[in-house]
C-alpha atoms as a PDB file:
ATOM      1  CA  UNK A   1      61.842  12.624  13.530  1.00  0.00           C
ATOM      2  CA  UNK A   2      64.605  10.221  13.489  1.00  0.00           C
ATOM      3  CA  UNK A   3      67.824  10.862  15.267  1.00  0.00           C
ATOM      4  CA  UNK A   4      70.830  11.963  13.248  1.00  0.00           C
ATOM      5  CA  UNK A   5      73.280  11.815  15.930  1.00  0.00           C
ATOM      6  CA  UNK A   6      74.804   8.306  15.727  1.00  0.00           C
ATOM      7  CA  UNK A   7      73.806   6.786  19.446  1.00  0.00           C
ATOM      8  CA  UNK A   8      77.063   4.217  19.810  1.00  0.00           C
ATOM      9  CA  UNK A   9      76.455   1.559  22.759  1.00  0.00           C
ATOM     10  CA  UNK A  10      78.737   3.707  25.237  1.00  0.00           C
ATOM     11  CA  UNK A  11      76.245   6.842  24.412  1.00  0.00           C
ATOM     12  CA  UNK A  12      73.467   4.545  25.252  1.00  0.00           C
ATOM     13  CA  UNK A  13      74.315   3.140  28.363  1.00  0.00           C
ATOM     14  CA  UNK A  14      75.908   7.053  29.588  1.00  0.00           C
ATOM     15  CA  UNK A  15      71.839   8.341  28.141  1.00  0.00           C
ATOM     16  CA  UNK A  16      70.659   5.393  30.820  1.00  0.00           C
ATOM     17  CA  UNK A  17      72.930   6.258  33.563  1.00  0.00           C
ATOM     18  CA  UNK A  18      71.895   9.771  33.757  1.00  0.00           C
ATOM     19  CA  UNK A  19      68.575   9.015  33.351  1.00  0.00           C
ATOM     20  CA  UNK A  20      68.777   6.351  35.836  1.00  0.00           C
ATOM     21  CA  UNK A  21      70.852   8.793  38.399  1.00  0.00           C
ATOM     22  CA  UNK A  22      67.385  11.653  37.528  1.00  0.00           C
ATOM     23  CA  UNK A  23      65.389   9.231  38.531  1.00  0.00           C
ATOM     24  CA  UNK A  24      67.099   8.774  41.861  1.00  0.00           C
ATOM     25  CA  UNK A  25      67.998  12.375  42.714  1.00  0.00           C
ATOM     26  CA  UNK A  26      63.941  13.236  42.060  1.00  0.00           C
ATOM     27  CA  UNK A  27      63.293  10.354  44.487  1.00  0.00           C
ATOM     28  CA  UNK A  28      64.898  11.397  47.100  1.00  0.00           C
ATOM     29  CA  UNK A  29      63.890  14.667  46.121  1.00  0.00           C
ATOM     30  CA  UNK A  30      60.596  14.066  46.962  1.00  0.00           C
ATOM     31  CA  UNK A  31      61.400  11.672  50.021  1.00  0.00           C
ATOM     32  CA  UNK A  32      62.620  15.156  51.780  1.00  0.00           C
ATOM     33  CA  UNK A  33      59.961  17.175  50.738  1.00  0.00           C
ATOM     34  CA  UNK A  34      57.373  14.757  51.615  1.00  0.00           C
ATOM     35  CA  UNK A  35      58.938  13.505  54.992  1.00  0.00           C
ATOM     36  CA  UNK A  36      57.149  16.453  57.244  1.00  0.00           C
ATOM     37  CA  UNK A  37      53.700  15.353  55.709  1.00  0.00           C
ATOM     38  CA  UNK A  38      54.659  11.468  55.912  1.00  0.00           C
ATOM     39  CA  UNK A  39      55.683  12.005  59.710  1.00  0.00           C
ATOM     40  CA  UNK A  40      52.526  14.020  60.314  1.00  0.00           C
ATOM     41  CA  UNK A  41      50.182  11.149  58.935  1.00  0.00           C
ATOM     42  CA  UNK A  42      52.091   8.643  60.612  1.00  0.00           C
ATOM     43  CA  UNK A  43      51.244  10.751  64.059  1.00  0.00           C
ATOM     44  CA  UNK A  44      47.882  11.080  62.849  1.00  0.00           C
ATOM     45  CA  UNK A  45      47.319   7.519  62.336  1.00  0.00           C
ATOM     46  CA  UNK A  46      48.735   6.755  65.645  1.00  0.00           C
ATOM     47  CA  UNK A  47      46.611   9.050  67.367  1.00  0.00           C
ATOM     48  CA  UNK A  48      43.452   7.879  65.521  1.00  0.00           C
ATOM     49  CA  UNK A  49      44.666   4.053  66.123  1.00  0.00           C
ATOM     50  CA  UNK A  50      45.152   5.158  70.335  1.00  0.00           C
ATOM     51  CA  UNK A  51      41.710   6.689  70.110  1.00  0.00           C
ATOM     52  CA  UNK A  52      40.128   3.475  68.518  1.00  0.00           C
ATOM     53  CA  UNK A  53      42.399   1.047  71.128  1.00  0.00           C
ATOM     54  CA  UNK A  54      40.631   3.486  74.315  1.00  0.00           C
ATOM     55  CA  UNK A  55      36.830   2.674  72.799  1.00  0.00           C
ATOM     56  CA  UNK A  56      37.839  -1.022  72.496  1.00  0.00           C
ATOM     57  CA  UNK A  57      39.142  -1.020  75.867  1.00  0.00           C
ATOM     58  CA  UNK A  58      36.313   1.391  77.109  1.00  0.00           C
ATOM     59  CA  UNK A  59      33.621  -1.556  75.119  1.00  0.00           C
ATOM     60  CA  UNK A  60      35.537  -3.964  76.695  1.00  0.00           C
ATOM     61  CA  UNK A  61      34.972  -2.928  80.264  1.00  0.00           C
ATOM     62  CA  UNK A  62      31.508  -2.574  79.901  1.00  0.00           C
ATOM     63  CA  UNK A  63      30.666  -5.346  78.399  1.00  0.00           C
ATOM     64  CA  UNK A  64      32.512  -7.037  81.789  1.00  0.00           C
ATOM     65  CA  UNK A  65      30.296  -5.087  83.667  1.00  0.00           C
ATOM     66  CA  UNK A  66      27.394  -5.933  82.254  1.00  0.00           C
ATOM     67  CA  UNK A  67      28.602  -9.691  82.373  1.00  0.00           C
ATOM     68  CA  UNK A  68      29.429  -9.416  86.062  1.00  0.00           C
ATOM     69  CA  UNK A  69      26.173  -7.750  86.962  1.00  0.00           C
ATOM     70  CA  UNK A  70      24.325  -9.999  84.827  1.00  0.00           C
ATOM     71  CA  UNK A  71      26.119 -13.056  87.125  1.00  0.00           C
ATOM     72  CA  UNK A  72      25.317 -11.127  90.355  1.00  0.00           C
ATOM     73  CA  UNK A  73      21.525 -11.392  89.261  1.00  0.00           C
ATOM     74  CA  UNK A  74      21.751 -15.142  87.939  1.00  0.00           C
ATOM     75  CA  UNK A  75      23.424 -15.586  91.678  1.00  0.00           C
ATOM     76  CA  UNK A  76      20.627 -13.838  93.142  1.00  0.00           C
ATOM     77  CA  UNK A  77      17.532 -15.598  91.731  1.00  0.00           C
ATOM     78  CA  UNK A  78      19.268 -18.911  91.827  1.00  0.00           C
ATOM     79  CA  UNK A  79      19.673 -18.362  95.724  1.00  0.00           C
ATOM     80  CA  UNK A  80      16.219 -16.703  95.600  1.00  0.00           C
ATOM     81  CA  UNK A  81      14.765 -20.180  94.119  1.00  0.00           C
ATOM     82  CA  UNK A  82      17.365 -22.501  96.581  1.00  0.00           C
ATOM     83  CA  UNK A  83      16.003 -20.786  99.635  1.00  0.00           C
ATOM     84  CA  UNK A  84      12.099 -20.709  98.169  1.00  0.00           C
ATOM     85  CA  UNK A  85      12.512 -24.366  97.499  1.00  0.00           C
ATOM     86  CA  UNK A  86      13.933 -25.177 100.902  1.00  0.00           C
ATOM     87  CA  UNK A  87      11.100 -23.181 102.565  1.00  0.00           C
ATOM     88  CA  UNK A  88       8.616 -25.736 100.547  1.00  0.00           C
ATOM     89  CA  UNK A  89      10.797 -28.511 101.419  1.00  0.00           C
ATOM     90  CA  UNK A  90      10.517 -27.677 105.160  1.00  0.00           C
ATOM     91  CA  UNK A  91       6.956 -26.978 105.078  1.00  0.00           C
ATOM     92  CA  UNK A  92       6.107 -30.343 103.267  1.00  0.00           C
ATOM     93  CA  UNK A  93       8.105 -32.118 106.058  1.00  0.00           C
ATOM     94  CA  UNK A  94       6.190 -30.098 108.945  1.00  0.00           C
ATOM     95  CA  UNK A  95       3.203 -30.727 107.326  1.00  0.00           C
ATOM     96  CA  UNK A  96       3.787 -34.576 106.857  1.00  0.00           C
ATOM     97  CA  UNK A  97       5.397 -35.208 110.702  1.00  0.00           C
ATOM     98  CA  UNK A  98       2.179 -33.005 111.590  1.00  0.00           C
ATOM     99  CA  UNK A  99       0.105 -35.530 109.753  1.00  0.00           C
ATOM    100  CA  UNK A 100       1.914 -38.567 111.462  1.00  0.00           C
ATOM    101  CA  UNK A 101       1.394 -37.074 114.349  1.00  0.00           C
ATOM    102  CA  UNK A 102      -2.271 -36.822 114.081  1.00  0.00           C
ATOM    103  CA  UNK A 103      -2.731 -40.359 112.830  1.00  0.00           C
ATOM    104  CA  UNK A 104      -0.635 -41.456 115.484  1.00  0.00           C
ATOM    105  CA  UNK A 105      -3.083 -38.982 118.191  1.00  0.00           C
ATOM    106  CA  UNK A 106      -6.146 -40.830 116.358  1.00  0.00           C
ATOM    107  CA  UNK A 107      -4.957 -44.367 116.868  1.00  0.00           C
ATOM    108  CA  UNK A 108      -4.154 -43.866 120.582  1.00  0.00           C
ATOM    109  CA  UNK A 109      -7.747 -42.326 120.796  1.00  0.00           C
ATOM    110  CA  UNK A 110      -9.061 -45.294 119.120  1.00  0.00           C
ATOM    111  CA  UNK A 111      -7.079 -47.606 121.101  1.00  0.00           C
ATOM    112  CA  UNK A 112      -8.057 -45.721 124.411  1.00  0.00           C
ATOM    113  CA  UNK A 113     -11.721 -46.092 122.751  1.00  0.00           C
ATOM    114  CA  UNK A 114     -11.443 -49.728 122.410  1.00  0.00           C
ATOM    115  CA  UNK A 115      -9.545 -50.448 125.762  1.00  0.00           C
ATOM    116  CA  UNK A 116     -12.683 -48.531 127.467  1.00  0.00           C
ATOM    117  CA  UNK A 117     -15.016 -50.195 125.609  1.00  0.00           C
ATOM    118  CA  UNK A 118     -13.285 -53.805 125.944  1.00  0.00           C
ATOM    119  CA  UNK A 119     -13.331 -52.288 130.173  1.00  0.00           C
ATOM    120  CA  UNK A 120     -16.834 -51.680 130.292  1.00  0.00           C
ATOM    121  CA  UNK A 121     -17.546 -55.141 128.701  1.00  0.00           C
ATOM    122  CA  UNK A 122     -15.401 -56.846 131.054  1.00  0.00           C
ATOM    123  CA  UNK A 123     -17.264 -55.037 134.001  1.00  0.00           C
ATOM    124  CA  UNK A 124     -20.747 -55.369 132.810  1.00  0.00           C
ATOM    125  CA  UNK A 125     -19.702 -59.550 133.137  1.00  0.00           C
ATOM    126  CA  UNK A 126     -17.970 -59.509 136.046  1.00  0.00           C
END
């Protein structure tokens, strides 16, 4: 259906500025009613984003725990193994100076050995 009414340009534009000015009142229209529900979702969010920010934190802090007690055990075999390994050290040294000692307590015997021997010679000619 075709309208009869003769639309000039000045009809048009004052059909667009009320239509425009409809538009904006039933904006802002809905802006107020939906403000208490906007305001409520923005709490919720903020809520739900604090709640998610504690279990990071709460990850967080266990995760150093776990790190720090992991390090307290590294530290505690690796002084484990220093003081096992300076225990071997120390009894390969003992064992060695008693070995030196022993070959050094065999030569003198032999060289006691010898000088008696070398005595006995000496007196058997004399």
């Amino acid at each position: 259906m075709k309208n009869t009414r003769d639309n000039q340009l000045s009809d048009r534009r004052a059909a667009s500025a009320d239509a425009k000015s409809a538009l904006l009142n039933a904006y802002r229209a809905a802006q107020l009613t939906a403000a208490p529900a906007k305001a409520a979702r923005q709490a919720e969010r903020a809520l739900v984003a604090a709640a998610r920010d504690e279990r990071r934190q709460a990850r967080e802090r266990i995760k150093m725990e776990e790190q720090a007690r992991i390090e307290t055990e590294a530290a505690e075999r690796q002084a484990t193994a220093d003081a096992a390994a300076l225990a071997e050290t120390e009894a390969r040294d003992s064992a060695e100076k008693a070995r030196v000692a022993r070959v050094i307590e065999d030569e003198a015997a032999r060289k006691a050995a010898r000088d008696l021997r070398y005595a006995n010679r000496k007196a058997r000619q004399a």
